[in-house]
Protein backbone atom coordinates (compact mmCIF):
# COMPACT_ATOMS: atom_id res chain seq x y z
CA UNK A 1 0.00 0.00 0.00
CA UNK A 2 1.41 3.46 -0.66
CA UNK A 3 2.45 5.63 1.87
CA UNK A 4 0.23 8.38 1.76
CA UNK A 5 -3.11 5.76 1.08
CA UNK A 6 -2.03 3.72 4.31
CA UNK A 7 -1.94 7.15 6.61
CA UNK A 8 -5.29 8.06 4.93
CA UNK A 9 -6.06 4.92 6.37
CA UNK A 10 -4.61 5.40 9.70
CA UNK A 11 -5.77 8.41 10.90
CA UNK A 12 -8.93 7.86 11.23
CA UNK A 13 -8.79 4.44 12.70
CA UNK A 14 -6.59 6.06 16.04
CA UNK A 15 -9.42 8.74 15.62
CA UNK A 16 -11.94 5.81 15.97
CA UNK A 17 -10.11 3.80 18.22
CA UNK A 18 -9.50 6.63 20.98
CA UNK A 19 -13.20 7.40 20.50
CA UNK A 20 -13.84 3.56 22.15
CA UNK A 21 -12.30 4.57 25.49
CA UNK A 22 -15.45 6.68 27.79
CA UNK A 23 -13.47 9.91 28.49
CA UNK A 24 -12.33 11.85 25.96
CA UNK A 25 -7.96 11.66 25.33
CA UNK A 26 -6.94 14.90 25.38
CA UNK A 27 -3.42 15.59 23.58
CA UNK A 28 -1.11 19.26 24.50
CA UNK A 29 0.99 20.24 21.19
CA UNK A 30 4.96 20.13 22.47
CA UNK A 31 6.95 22.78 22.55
CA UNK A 32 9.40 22.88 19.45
CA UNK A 33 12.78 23.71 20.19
CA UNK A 34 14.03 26.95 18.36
CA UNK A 35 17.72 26.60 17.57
CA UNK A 36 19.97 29.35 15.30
CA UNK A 37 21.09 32.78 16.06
CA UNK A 38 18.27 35.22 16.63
CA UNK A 39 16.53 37.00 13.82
CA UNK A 40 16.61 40.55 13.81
CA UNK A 41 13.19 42.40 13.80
CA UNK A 42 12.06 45.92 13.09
CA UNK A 43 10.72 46.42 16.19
CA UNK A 44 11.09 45.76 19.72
CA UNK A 45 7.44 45.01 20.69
CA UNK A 46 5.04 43.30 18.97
CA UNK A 47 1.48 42.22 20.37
CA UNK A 48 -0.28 39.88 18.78
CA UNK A 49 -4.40 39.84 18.07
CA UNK A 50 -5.74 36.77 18.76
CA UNK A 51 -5.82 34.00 15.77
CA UNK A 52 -8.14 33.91 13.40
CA UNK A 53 -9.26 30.11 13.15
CA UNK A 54 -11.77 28.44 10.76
CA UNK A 55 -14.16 26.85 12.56
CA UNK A 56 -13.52 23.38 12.32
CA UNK A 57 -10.03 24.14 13.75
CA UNK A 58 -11.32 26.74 16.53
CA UNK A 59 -12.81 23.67 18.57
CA UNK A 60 -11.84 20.99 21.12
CA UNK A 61 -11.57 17.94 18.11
CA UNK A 62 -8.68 17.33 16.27
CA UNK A 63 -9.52 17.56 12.63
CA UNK A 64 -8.37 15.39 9.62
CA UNK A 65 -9.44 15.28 6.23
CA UNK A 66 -10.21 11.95 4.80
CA UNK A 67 -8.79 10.24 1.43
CA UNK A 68 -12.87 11.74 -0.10
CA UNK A 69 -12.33 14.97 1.05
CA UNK A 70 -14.44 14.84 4.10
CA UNK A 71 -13.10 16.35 7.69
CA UNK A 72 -13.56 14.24 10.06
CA UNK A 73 -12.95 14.15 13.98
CA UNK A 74 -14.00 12.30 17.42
CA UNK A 75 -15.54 14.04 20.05
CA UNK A 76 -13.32 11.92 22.07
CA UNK A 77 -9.95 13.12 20.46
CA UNK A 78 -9.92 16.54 21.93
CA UNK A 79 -7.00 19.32 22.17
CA UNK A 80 -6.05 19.86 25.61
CA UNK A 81 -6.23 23.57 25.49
CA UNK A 82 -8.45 25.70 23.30
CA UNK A 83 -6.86 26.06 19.81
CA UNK A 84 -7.19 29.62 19.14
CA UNK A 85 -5.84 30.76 22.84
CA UNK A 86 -2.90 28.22 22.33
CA UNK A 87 -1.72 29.15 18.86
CA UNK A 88 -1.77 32.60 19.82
CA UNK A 89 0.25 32.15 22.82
CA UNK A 90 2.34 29.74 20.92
CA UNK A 91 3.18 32.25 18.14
CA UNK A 92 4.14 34.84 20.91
CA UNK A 93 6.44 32.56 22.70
CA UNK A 94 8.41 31.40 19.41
CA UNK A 95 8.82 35.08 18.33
CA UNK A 96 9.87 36.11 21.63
CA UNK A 97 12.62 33.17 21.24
CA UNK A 98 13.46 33.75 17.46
CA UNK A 99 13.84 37.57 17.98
CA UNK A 100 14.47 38.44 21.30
CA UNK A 101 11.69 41.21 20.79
CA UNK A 102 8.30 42.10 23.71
CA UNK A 103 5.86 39.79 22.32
CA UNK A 104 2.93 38.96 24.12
CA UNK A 105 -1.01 38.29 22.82
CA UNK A 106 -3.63 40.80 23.56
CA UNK A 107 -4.85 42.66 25.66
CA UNK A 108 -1.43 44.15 25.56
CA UNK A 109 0.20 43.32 29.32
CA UNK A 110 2.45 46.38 29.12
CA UNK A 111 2.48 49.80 30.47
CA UNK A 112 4.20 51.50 27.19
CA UNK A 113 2.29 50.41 23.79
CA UNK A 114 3.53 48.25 21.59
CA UNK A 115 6.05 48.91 18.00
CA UNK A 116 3.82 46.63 15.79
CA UNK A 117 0.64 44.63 15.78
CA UNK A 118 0.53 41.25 14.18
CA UNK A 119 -2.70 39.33 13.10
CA UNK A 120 -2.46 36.14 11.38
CA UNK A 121 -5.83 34.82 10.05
CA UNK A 122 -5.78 30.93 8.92
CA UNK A 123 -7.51 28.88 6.37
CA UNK A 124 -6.94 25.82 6.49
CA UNK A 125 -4.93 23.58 9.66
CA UNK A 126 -5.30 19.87 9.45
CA UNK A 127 -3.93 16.67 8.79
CA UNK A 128 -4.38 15.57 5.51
CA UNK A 129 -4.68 12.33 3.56
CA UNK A 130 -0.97 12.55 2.07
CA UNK A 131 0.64 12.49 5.50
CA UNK A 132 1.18 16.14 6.22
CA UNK A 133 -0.28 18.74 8.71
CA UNK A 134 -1.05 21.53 6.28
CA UNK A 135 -1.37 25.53 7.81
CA UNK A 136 -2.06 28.25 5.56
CA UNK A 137 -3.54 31.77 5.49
CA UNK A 138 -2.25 35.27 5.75
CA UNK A 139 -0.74 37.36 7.96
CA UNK A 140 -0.57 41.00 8.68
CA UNK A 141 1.70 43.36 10.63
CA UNK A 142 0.87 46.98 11.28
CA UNK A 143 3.35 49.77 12.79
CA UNK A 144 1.75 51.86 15.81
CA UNK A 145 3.52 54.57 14.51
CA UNK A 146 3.91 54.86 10.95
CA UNK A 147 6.06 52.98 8.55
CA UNK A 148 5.54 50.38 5.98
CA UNK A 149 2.34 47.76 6.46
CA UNK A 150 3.33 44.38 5.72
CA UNK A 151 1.11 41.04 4.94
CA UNK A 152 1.89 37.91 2.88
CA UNK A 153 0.27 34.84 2.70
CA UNK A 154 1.46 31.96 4.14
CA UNK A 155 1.66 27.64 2.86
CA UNK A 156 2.87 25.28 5.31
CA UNK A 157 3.38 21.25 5.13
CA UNK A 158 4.92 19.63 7.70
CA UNK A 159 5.55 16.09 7.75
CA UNK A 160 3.09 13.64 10.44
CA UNK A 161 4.80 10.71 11.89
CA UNK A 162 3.96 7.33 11.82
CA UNK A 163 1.55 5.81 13.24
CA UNK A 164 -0.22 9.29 12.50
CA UNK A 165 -2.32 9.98 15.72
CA UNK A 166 -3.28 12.33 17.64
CA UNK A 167 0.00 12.39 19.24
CA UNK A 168 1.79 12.59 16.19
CA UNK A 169 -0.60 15.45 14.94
CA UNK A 170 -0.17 17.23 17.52
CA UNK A 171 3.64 17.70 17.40
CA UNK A 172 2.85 18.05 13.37
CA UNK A 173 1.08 21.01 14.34
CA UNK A 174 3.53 22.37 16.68
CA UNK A 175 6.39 21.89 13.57
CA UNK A 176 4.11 24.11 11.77
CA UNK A 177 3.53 27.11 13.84
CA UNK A 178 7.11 27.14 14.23
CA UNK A 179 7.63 27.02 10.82
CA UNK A 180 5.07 29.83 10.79
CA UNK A 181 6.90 32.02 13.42
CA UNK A 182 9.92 31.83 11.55
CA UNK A 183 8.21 32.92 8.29
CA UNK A 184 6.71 36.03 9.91
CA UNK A 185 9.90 37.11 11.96
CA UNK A 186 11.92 36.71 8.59
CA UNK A 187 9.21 38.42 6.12
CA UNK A 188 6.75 40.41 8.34
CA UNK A 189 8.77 41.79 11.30
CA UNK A 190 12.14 42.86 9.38
């Protein structure tokens, strides 16, 4: 069986078979280590709007999309924290990392206001049939006090892992906003 036909295959079944247990299995992303110098930024702080999520992606279930096209989930496959509170505080921790910069989600926690304002709205962020945790939508960065606006869209596939669970797309997921935050300090915040 090909590769990308058996994971198709796969991910539903640990879907299913987590499903069979009475309580639902809830599954944290881990934190991805952020190695390399740090990248220079523009600014010094940046504050970060909360993430735009689609709605399949804004709740509890972790979402796949099946070999037909079809997402599918478990209501006993759940993310341990809500997704749109943890990306954003995800994204501000890998910035903070990657750039040494003040960045922290809103409400801005800071006395003096901050350089730049990022918002990042997503499309699309599942695991698909092929084997890969796919993110992609735009992002935007605005200068409190003048200076250029910047926004580009954004494409990113990161390998899953075998067997391809939750586990697996979880840290898939993880991969990907760091692949994210390195895309936006590099293109957005220069």
């Amino acid at each position: 069986m090909k590769p990308h036909l058996l994971l198709a295959a796969l991910v539903p079944s640990a879907l299913a078979l987590a499903a069979c247990s009475g309580s639902p299995d809830r599954y944290t992303v881990p934190d991805t280590a952020v190695a390399g110098p740090r990248l220079p930024v523009a600014w010094r702080s940046v504050a970060i709007r909360e993430v735009s999520l689609p709605t399949y992606a804004a709740s509890e279930e972790i979402y796949s999309r099946s070999a037909s096209g079809a997402l599918t989930s478990s209501s006993d496959v759940l993310w341990a924290d809500d997704p749109t509170r943890a990306i954003t505080q995800d994204l501000a921790r890998l910035l903070t990392q990657m750039t040494g910069a003040q960045v922290a989600a809103e409400p801005w926690p800071f006395f003096n206001r901050a350089q730049a304002t990022l918002e990042i709205r997503v499309a699309d962020m599942l695991a698909e049939p092929d084997g890969t945790f796919r993110l992609t939508g735009q992002f935007f960065v605005a200068p409190d006090a003048g200076g250029r606006n910047r926004s580009a869209p954004f494409a990113i596939a990161v390998p899953i892992a075998a067997p391809a669970g939750p586990a697996e797309i979880a840290a898939a997921r993880g991969a990907a906003l760091r692949e994210l935050a390195t895309q936006i300090a590099r293109t957005g915040l220069r």
